[in-house]
N, C-alpha and C. Protein backbone atom coordinates (compact mmCIF):
# COMPACT_ATOMS: atom_id res chain seq x y z
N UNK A 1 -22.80 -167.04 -87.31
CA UNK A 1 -24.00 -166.49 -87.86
C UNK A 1 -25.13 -166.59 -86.83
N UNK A 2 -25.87 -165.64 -86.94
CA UNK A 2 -27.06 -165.61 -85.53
C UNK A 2 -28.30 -165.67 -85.73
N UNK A 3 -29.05 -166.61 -85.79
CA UNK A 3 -30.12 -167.06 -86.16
C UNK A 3 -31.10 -166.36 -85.43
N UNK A 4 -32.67 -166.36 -85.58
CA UNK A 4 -33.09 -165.56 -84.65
C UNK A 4 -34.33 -166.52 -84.27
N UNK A 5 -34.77 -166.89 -83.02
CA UNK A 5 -35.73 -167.50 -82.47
C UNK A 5 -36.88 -166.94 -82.11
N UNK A 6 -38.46 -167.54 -82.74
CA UNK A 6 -39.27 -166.47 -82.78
C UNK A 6 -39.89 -166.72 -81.62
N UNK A 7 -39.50 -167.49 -80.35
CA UNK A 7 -39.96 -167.85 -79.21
C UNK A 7 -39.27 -166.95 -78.29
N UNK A 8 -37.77 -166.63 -78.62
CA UNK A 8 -37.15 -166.13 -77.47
C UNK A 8 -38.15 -164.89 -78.14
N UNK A 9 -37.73 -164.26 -79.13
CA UNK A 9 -37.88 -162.73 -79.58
C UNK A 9 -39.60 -162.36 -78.74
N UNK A 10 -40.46 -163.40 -79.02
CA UNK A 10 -41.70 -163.04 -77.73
C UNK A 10 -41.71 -162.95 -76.72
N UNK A 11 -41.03 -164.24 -76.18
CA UNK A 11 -40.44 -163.72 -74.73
C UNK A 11 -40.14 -162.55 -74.53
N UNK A 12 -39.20 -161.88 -75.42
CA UNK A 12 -38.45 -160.55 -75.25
C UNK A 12 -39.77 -159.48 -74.75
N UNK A 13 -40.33 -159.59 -76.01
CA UNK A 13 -41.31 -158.53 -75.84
C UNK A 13 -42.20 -158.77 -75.22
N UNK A 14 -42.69 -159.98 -74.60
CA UNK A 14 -43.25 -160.05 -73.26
C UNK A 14 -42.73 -159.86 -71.92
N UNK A 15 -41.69 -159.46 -71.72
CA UNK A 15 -40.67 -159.29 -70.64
C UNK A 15 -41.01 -157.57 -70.51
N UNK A 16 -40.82 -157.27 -72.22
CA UNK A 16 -40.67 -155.19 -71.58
C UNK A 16 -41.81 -155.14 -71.32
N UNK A 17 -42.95 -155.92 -72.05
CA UNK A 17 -44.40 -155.57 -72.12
C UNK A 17 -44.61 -156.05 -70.29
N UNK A 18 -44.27 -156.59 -69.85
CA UNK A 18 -44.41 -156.86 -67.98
C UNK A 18 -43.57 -155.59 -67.32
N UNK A 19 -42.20 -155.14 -67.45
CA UNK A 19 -41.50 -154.44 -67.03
C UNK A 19 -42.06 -153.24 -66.64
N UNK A 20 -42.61 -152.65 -68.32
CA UNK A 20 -43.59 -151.16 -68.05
C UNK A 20 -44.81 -151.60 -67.55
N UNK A 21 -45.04 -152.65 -67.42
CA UNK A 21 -46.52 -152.51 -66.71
C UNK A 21 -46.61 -152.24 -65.40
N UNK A 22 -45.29 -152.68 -64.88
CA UNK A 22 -45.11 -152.89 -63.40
C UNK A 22 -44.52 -151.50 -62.92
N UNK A 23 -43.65 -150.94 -64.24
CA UNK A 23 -43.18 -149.39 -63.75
C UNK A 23 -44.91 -148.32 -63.74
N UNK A 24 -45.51 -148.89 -64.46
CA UNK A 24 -46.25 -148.29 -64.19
C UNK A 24 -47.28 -148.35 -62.93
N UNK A 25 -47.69 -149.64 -62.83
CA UNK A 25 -47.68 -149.69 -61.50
C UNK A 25 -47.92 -149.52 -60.24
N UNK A 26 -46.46 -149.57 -60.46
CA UNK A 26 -45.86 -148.93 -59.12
C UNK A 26 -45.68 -147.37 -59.17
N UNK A 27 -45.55 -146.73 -60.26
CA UNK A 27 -46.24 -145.06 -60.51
C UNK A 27 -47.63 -145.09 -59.82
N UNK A 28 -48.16 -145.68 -60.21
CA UNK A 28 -49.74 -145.52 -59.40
C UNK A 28 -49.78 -145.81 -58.61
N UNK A 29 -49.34 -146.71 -57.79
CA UNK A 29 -49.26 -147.30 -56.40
C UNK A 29 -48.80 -145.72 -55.89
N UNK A 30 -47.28 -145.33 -55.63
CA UNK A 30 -46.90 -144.30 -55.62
C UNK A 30 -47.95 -142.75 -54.90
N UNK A 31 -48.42 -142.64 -56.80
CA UNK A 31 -49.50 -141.89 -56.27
C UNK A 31 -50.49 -141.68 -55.73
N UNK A 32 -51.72 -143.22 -55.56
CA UNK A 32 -52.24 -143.32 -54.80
C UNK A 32 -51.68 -143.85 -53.03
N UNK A 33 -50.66 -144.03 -52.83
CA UNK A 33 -50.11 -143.49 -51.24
C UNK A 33 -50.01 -142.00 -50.91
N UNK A 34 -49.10 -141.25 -52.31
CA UNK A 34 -49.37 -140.21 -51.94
C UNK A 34 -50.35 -139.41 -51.47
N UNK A 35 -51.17 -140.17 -52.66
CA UNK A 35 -52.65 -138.91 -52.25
C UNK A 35 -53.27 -139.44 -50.97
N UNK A 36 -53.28 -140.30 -50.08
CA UNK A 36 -53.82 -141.14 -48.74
C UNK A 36 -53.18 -140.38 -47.82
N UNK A 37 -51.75 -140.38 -47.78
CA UNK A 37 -50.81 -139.87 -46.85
C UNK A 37 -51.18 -138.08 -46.86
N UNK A 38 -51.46 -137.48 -47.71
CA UNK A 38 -51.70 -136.17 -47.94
C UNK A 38 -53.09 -136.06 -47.47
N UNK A 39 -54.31 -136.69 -47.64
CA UNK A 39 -55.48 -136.98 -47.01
C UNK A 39 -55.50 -136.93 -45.50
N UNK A 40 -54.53 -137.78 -45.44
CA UNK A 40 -54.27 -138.13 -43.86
C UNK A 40 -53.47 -136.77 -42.84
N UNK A 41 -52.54 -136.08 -43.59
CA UNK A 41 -51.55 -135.27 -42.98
C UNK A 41 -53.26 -134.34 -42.87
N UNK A 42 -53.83 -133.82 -43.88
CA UNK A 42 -54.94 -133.10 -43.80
C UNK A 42 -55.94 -132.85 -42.69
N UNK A 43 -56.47 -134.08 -42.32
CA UNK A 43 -57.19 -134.36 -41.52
C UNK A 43 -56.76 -134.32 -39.98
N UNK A 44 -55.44 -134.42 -39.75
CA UNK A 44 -54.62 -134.64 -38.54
C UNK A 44 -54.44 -133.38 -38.85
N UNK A 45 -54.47 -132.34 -39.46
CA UNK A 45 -54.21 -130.51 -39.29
C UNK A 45 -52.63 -130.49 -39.38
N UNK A 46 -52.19 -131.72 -39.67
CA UNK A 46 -50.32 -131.14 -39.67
C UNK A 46 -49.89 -130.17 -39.93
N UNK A 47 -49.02 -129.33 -40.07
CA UNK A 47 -48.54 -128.41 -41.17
C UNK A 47 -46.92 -129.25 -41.94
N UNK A 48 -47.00 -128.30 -43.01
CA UNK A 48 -46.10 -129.17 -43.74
C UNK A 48 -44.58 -128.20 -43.28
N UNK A 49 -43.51 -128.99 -43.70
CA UNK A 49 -42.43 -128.25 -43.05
C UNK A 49 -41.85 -127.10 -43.56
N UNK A 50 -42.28 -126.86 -44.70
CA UNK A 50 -41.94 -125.37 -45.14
C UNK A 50 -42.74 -124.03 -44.48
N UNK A 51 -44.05 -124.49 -44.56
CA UNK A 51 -44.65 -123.73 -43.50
C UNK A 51 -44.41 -123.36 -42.02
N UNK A 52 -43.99 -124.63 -41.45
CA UNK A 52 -43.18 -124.71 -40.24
C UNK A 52 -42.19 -123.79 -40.03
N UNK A 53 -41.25 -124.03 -41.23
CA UNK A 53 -39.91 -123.15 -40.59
C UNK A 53 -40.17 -121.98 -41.21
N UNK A 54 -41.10 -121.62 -42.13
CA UNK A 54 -41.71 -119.80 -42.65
C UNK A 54 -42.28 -119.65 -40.88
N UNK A 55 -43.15 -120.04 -40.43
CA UNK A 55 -43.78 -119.37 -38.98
C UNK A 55 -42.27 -119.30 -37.35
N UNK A 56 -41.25 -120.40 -38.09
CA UNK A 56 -40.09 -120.81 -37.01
C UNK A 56 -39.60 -119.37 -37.26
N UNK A 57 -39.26 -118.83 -38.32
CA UNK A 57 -38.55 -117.52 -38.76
C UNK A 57 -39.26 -116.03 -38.17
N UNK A 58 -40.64 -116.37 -38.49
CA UNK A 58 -41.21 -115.39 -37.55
C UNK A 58 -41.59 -115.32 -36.26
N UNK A 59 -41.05 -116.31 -35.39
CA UNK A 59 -41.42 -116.42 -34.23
C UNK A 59 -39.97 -115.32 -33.92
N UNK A 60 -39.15 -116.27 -34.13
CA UNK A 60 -37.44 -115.61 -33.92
C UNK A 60 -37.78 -113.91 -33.71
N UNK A 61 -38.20 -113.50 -35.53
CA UNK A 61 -38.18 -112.37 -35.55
C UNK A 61 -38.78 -111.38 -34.38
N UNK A 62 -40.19 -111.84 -33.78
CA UNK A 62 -41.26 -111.61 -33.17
C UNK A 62 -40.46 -111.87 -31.18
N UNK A 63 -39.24 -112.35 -31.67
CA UNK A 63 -39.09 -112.87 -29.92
C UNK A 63 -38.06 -111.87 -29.95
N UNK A 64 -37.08 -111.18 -31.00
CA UNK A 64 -36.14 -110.40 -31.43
C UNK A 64 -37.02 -109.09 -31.04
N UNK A 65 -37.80 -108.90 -31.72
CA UNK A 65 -38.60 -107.41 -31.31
C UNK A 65 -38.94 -107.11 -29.81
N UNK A 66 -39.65 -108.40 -29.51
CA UNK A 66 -39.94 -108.33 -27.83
C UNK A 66 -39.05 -107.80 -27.25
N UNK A 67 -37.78 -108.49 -27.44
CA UNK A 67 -36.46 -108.09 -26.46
C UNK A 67 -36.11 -106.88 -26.42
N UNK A 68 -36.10 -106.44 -28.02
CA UNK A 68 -35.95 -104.80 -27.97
C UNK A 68 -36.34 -103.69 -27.37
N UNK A 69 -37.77 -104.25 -27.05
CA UNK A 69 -38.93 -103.73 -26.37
C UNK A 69 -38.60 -103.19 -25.03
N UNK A 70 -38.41 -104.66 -24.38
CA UNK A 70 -38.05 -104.81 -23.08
C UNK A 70 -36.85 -104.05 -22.87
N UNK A 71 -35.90 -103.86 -23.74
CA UNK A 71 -34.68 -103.48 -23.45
C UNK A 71 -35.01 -102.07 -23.04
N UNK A 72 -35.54 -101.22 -24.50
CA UNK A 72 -36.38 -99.88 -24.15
C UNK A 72 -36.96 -99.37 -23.00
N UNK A 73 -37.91 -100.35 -22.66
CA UNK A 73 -38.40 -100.23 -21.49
C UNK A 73 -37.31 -100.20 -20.01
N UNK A 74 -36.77 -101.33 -20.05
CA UNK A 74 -35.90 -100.81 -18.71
C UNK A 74 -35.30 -100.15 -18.17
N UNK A 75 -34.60 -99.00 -19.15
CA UNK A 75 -33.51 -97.75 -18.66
C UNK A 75 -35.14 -96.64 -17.95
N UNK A 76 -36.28 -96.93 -18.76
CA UNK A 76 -37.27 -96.35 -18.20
C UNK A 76 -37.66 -96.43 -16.88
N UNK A 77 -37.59 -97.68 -16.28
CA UNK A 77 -37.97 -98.19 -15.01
C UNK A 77 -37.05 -98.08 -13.84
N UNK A 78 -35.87 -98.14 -14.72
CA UNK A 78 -34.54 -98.05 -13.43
C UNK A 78 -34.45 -96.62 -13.33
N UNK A 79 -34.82 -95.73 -13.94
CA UNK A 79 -34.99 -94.16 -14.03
C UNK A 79 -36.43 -93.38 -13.14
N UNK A 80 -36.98 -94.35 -13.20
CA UNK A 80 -38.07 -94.21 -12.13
C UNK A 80 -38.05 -94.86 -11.04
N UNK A 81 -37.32 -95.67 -10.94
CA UNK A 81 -36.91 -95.88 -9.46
C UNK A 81 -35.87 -95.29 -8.78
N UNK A 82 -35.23 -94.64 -10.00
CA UNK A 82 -34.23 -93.78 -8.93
C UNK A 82 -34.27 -92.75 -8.31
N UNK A 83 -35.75 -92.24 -8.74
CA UNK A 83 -36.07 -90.91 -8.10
C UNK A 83 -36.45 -91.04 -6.75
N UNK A 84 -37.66 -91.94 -6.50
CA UNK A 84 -37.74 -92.31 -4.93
C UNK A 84 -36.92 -92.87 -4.38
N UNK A 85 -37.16 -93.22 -3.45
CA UNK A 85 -35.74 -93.07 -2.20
C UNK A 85 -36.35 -95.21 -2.32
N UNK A 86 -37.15 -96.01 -2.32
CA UNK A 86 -37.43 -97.09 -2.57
C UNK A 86 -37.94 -97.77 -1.73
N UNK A 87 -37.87 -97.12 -0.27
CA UNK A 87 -38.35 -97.20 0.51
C UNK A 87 -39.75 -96.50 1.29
N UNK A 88 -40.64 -97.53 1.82
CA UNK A 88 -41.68 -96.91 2.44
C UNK A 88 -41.96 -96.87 4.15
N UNK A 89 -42.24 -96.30 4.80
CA UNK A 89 -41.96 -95.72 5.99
C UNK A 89 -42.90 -97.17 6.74
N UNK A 90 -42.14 -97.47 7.69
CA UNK A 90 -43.09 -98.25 8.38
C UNK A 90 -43.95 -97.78 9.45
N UNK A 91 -45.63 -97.75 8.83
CA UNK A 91 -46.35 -96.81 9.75
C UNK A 91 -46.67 -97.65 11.11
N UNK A 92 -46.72 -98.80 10.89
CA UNK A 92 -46.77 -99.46 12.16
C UNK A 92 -45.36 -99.58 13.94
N UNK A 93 -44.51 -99.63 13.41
CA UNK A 93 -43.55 -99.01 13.79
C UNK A 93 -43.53 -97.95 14.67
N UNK A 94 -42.91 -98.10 15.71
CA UNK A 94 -42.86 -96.80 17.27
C UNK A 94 -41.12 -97.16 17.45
N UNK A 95 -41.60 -95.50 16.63
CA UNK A 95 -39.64 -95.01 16.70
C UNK A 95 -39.50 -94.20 17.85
């Protein structure tokens, strides 16, 4: 048969009554780091890393176009150099 002790049974409920106090807490602790560390990333101009790799994606894209560019461009240049002969006469020169 199980008797019930009205010392432990306070204890008890002084135990959860500490437990959530401390979960709580440490919830606030938590959030006030968060919000410091976010203060801080702020002020130092960081960017955060989603932003990072959204601008990493458009660099790619933006270094992808360049090339294309360039590519365009060169059949242009080797097409204009093939018309002159590439050479220039040396006027100093006694032929």
């Amino acid at each position: 048969m199980q008797t019930r002790n009205p010392i432990l049974d306070e204890f008890a409920k002084l135990t959860t009554g500490a437990m959530g106090l401390a979960q709580a807490a440490g919830d606030e602790a938590k959030a006030a780091w968060r919000a410091q560390t976010d203060r801080f990333v702020a002020e130092m101009d960081l960017v955060r890393r989603d932003e990072f790799d959204v601008l990493k994606d458009e660099i790619a894209v933006l270094r992808a176009e360049i090339a294309e560019l360039k590519a365009q461009k060169s059949p242009a240049k080797k097409a204009a150099a093939g018309t002159s002969t590439g050479t220039t006469p040396d006027v100093n020169s006694a032929g």
